[in-house]
PDB file of N, CA and C in Angstrom:
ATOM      1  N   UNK A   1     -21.229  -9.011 -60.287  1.00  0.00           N
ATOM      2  CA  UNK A   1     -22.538  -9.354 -60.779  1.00  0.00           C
ATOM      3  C   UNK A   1     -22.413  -9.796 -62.229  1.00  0.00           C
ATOM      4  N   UNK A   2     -22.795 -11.173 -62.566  1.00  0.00           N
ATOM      5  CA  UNK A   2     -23.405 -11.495 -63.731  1.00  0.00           C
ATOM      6  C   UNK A   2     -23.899 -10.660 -65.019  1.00  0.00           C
ATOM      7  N   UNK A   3     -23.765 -10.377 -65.738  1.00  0.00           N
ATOM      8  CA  UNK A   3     -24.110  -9.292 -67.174  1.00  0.00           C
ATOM      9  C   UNK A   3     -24.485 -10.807 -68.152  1.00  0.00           C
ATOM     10  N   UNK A   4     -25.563 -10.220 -68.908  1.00  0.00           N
ATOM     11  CA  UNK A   4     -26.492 -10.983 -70.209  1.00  0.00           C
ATOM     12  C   UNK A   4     -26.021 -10.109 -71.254  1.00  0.00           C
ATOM     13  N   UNK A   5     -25.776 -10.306 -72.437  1.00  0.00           N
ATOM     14  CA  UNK A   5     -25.705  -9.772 -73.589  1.00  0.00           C
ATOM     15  C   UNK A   5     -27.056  -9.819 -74.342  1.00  0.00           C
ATOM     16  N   UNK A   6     -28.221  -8.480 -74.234  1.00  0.00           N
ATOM     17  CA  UNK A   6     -29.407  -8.458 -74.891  1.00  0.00           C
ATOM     18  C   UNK A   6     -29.253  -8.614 -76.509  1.00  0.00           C
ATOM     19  N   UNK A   7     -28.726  -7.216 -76.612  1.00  0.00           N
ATOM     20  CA  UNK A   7     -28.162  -6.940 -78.291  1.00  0.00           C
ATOM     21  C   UNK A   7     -27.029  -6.506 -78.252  1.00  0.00           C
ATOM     22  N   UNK A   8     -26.728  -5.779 -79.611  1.00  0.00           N
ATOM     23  CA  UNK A   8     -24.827  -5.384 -80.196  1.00  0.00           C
ATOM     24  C   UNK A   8     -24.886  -4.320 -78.658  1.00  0.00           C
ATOM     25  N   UNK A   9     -23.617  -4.163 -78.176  1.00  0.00           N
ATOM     26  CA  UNK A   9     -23.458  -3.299 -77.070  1.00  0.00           C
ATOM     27  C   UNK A   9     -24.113  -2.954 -75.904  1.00  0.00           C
ATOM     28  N   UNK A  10     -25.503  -3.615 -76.039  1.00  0.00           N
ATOM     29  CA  UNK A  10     -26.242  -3.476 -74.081  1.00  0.00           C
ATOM     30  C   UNK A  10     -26.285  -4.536 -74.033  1.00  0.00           C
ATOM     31  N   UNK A  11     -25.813  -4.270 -72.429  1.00  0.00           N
ATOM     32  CA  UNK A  11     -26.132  -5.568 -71.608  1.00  0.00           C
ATOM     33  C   UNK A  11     -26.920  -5.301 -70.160  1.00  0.00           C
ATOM     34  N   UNK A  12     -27.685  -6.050 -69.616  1.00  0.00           N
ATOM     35  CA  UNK A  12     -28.502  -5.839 -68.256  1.00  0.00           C
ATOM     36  C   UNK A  12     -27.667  -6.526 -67.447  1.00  0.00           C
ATOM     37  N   UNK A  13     -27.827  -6.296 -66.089  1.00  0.00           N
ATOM     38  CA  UNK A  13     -27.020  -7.400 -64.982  1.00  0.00           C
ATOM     39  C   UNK A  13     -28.431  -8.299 -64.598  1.00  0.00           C
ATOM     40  N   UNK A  14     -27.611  -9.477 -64.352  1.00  0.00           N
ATOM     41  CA  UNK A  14     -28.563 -10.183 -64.221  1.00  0.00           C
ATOM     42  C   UNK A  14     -28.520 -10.511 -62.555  1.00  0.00           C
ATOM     43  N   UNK A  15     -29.699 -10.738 -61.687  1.00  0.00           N
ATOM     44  CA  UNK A  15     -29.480 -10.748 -60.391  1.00  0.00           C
ATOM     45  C   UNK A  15     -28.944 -12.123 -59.568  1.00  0.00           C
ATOM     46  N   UNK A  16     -28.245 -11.837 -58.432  1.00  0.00           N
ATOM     47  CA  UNK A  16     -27.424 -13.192 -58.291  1.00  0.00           C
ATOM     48  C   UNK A  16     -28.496 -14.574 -57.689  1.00  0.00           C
ATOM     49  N   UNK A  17     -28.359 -15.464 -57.677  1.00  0.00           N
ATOM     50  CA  UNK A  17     -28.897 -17.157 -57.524  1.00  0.00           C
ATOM     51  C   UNK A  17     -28.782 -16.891 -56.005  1.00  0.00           C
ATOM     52  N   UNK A  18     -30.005 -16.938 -55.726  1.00  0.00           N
ATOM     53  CA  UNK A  18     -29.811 -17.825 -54.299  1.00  0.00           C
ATOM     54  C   UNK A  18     -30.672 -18.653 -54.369  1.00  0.00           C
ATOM     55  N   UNK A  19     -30.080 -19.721 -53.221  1.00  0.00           N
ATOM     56  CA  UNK A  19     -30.838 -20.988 -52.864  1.00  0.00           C
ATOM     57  C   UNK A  19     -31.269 -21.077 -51.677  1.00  0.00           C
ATOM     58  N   UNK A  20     -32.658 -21.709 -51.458  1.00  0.00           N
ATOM     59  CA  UNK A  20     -33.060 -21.838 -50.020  1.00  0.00           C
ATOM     60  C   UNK A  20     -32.485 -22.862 -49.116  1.00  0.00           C
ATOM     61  N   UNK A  21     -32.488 -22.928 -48.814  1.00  0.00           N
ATOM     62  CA  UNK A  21     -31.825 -24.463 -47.475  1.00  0.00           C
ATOM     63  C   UNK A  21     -32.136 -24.079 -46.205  1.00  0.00           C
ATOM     64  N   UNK A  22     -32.266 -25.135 -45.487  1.00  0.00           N
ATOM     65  CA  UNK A  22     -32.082 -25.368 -43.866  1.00  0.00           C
ATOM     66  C   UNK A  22     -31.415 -26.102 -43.228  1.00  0.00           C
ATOM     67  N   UNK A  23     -30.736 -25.568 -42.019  1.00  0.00           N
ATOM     68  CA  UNK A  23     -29.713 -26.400 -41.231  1.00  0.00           C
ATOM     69  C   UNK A  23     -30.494 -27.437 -40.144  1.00  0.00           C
ATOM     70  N   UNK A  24     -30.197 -28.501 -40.661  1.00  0.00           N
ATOM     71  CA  UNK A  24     -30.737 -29.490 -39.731  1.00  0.00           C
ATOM     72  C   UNK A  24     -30.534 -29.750 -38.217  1.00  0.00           C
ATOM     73  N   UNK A  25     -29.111 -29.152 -37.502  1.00  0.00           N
ATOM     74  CA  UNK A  25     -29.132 -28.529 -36.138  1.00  0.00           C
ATOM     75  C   UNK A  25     -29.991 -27.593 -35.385  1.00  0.00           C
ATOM     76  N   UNK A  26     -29.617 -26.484 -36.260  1.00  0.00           N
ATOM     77  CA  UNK A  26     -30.648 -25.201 -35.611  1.00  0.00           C
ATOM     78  C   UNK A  26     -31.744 -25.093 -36.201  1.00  0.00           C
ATOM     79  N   UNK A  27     -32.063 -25.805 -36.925  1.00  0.00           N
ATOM     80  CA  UNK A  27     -33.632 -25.632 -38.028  1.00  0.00           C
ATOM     81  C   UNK A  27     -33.917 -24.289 -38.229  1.00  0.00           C
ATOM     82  N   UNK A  28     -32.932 -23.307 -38.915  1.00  0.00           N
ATOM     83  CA  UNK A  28     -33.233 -22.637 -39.369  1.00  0.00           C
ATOM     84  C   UNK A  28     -33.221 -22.434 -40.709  1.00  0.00           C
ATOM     85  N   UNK A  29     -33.957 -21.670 -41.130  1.00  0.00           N
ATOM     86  CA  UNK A  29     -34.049 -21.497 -42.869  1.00  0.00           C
ATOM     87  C   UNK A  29     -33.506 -20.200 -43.014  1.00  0.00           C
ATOM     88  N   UNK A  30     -33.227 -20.298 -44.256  1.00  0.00           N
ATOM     89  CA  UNK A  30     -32.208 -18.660 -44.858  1.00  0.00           C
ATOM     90  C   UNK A  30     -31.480 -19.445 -46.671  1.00  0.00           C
ATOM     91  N   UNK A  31     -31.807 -18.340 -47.095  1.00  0.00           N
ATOM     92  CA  UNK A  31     -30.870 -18.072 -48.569  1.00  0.00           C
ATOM     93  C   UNK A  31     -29.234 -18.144 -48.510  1.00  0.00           C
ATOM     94  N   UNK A  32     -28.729 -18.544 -49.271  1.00  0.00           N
ATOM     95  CA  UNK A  32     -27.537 -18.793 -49.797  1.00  0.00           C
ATOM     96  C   UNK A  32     -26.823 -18.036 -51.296  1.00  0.00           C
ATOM     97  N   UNK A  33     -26.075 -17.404 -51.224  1.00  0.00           N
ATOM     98  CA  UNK A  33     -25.964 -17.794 -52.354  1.00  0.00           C
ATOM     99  C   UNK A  33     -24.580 -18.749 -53.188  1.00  0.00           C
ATOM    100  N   UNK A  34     -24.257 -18.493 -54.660  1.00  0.00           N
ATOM    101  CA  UNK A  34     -23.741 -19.924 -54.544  1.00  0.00           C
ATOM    102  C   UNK A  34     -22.309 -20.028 -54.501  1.00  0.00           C
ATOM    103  N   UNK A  35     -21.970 -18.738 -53.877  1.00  0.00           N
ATOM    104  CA  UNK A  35     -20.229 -18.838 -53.345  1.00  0.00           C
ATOM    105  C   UNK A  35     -20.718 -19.767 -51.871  1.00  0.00           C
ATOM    106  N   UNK A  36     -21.450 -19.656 -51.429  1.00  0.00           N
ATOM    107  CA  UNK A  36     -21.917 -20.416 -49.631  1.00  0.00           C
ATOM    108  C   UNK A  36     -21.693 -21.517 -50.079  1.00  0.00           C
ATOM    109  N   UNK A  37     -22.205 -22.473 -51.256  1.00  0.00           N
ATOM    110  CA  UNK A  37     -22.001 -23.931 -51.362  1.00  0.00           C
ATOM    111  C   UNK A  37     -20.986 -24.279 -52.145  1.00  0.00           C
ATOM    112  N   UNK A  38     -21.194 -25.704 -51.894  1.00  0.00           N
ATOM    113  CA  UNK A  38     -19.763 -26.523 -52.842  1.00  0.00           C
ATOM    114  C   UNK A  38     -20.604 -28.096 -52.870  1.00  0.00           C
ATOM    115  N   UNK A  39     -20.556 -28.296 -54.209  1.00  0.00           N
ATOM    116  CA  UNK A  39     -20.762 -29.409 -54.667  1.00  0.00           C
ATOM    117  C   UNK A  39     -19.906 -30.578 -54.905  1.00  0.00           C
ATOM    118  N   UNK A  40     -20.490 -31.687 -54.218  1.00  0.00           N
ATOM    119  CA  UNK A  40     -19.123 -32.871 -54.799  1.00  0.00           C
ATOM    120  C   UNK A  40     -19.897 -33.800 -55.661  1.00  0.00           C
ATOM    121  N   UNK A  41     -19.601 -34.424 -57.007  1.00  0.00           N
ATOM    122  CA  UNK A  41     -20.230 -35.427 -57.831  1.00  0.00           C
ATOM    123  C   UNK A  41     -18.949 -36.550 -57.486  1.00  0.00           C
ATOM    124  N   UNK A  42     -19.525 -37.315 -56.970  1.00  0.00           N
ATOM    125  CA  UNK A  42     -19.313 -38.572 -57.404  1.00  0.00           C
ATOM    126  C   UNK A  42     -19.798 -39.524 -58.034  1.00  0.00           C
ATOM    127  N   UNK A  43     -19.061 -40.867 -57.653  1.00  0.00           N
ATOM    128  CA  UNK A  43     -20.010 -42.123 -58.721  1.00  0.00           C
ATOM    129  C   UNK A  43     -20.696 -42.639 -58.487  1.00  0.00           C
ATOM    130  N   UNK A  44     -21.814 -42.129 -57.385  1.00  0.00           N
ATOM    131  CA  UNK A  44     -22.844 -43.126 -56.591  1.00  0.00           C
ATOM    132  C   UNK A  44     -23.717 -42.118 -56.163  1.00  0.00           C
ATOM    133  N   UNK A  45     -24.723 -42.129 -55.587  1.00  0.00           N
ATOM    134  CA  UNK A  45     -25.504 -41.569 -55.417  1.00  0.00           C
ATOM    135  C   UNK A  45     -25.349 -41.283 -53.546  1.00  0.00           C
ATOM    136  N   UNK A  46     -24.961 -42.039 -53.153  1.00  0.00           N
ATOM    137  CA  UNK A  46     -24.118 -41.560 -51.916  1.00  0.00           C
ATOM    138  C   UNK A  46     -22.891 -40.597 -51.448  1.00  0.00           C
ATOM    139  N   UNK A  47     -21.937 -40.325 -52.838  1.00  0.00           N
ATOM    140  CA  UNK A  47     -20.899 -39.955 -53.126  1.00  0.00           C
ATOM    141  C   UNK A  47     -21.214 -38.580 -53.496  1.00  0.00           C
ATOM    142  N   UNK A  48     -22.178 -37.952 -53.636  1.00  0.00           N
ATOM    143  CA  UNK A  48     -23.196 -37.026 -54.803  1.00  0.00           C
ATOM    144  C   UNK A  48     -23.442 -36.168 -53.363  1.00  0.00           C
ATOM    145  N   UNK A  49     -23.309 -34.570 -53.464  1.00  0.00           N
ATOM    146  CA  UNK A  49     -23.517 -33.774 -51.853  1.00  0.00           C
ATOM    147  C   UNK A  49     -23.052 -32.503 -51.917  1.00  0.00           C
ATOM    148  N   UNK A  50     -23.731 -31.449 -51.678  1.00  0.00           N
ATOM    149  CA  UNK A  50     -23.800 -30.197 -51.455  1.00  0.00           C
ATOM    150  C   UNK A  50     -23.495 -30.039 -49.986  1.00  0.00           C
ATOM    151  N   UNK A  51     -22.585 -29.038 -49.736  1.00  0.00           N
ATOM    152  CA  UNK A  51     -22.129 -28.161 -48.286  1.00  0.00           C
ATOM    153  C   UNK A  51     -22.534 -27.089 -48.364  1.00  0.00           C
ATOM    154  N   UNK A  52     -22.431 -26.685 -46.834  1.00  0.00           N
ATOM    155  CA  UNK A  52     -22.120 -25.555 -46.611  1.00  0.00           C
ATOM    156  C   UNK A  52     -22.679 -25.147 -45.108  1.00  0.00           C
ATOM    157  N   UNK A  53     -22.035 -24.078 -44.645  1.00  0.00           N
ATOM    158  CA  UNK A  53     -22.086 -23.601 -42.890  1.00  0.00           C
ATOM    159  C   UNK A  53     -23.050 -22.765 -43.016  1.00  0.00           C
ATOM    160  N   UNK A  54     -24.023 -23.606 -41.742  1.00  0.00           N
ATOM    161  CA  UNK A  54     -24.959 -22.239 -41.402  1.00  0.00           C
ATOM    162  C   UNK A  54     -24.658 -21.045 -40.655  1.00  0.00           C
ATOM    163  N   UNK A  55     -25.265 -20.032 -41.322  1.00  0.00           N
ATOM    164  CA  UNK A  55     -24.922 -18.912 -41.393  1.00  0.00           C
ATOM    165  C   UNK A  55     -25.634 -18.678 -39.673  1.00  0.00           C
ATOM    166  N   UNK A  56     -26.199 -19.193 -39.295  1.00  0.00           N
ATOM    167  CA  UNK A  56     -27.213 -19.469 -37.891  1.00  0.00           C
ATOM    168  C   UNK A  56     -26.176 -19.805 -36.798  1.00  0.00           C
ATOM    169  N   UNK A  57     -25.779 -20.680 -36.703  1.00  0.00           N
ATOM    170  CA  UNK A  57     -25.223 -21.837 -35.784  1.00  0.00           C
ATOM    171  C   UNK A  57     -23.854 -22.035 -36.466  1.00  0.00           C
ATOM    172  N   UNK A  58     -23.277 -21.706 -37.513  1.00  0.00           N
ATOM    173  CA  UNK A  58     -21.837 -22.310 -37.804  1.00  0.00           C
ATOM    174  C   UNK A  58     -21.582 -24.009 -37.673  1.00  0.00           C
ATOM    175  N   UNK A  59     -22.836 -24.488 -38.002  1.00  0.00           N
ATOM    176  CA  UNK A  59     -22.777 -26.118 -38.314  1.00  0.00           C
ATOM    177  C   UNK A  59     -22.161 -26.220 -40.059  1.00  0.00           C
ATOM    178  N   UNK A  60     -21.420 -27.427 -39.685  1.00  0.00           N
ATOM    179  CA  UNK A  60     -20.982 -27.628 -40.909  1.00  0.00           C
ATOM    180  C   UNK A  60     -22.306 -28.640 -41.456  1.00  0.00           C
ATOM    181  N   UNK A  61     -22.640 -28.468 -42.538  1.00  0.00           N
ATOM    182  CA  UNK A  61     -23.949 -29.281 -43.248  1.00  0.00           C
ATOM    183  C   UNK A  61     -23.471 -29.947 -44.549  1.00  0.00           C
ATOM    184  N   UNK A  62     -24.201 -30.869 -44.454  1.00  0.00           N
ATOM    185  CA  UNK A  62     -23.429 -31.781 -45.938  1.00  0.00           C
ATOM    186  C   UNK A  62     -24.921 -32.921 -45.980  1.00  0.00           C
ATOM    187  N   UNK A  63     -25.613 -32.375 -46.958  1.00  0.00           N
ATOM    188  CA  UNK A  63     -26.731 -33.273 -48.128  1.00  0.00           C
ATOM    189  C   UNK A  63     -26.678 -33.465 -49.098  1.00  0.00           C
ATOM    190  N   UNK A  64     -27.209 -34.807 -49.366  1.00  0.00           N
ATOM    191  CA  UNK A  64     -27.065 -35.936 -50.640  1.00  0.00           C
ATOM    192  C   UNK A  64     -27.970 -34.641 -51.780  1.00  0.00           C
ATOM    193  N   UNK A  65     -27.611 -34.799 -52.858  1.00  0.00           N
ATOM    194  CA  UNK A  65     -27.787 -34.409 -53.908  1.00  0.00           C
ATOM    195  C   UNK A  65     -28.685 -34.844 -55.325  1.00  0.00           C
ATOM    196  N   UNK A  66     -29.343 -35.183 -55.518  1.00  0.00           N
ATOM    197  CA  UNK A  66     -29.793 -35.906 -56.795  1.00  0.00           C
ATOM    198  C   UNK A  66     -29.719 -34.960 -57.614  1.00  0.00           C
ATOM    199  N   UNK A  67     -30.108 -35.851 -58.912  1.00  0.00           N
ATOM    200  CA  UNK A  67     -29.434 -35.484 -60.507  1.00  0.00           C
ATOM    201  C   UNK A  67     -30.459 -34.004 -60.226  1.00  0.00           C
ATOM    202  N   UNK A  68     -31.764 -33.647 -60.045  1.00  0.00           N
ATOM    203  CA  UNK A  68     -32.635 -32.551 -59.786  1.00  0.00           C
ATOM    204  C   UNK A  68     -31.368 -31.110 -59.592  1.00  0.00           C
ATOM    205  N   UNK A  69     -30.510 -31.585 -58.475  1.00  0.00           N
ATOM    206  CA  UNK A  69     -30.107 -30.558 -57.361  1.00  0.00           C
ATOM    207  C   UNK A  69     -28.839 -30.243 -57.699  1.00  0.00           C
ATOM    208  N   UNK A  70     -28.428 -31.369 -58.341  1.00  0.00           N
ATOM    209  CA  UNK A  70     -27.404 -30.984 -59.594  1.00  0.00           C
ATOM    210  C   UNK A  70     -27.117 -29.865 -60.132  1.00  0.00           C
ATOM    211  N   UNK A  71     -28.271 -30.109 -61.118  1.00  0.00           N
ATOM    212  CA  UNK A  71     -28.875 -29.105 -62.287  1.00  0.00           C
ATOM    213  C   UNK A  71     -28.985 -27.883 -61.925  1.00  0.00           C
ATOM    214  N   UNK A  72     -29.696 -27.605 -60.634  1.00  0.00           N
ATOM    215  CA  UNK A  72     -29.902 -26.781 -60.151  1.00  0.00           C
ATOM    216  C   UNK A  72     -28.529 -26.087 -59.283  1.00  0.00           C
ATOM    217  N   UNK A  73     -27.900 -26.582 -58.558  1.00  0.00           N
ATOM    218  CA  UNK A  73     -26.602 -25.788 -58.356  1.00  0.00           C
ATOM    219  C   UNK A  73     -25.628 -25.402 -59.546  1.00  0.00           C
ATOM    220  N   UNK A  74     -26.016 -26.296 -60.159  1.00  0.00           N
ATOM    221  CA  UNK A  74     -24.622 -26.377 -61.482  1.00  0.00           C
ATOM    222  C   UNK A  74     -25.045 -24.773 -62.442  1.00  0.00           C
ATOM    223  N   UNK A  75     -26.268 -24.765 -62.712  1.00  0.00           N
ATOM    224  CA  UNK A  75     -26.506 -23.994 -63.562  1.00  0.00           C
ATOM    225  C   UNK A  75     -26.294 -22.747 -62.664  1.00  0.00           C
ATOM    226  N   UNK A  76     -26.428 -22.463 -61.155  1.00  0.00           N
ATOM    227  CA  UNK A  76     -26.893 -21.340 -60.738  1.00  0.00           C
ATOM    228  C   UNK A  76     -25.331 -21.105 -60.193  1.00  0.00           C
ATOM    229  N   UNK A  77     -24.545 -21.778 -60.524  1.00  0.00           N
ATOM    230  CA  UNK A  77     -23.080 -21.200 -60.497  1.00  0.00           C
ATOM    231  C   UNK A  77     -22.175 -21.542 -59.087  1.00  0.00           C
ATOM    232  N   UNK A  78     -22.475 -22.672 -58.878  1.00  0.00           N
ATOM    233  CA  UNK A  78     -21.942 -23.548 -57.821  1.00  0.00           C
ATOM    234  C   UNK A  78     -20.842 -23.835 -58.134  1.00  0.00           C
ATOM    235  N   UNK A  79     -19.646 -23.838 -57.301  1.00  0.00           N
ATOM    236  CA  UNK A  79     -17.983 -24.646 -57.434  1.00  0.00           C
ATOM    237  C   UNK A  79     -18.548 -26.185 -57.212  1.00  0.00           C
ATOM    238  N   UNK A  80     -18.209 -26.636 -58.543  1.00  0.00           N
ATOM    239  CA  UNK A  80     -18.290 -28.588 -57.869  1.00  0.00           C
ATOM    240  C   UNK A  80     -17.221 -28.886 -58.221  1.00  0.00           C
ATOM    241  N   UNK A  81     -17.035 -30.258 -57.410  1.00  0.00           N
ATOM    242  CA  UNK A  81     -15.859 -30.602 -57.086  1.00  0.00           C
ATOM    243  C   UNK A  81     -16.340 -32.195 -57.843  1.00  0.00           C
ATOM    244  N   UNK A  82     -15.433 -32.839 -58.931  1.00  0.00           N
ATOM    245  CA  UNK A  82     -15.470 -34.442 -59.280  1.00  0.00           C
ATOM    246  C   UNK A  82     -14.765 -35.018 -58.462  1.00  0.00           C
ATOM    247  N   UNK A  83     -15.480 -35.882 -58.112  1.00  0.00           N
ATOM    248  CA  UNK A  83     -14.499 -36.844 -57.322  1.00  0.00           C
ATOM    249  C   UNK A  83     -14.357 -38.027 -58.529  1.00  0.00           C
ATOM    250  N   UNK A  84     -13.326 -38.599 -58.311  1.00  0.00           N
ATOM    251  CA  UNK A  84     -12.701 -40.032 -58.862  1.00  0.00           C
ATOM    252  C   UNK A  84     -12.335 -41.106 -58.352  1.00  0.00           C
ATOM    253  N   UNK A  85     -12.686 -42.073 -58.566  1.00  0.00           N
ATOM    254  CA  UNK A  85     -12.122 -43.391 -57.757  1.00  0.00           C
ATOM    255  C   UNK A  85     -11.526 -43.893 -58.942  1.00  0.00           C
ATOM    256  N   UNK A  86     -10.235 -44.711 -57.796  1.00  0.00           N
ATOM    257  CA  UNK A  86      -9.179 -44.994 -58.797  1.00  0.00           C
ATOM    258  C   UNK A  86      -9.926 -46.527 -58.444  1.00  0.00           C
ATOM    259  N   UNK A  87      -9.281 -47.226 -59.804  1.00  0.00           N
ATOM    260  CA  UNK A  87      -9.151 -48.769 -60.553  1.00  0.00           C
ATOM    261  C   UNK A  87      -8.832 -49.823 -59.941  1.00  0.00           C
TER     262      UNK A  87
END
């Protein structure tokens, strides 16, 4: 668990990120949190995509991402992955 530094020597834990999502197979909804996903940035907006297996059905899931969803995985402690295209 996450720890905040309030003042000199206490600290609170801070509680872990989850994210909502739904699997577009089984249409089910359920929380995540953000060891479940993995982010890929690429250089396009097609290239740009969050994973991860429903916890429902064991579908593998993979949606496009905008700069919004980014922000929002990035900060809440998502593994992303850069992709690069070579020259």
């Amino acid at each position: 668990m996450r720890e905040m530094s309030l003042m000199y020597g206490f600290t609170a834990p801070l509680a872990p990120v989850l994210f909502k999502a739904a699997c577009p197979d089984c249409r089910s909804r359920f929380e995540l949190s953000a060891s479940a996903l993995r982010l890929a940035i690429g250089a396009s907006r097609r290239t740009t995509f969050y994973s991860f297996t429903c916890p429902e059905c064991g579908s593998s899931v993979r949606k496009p991402a905008g700069e919004r969803i980014v922000e929002l995985l990035t900060g809440g402690g998502v593994r992303t992955l850069r992709l690069h295209t070579t020259a």
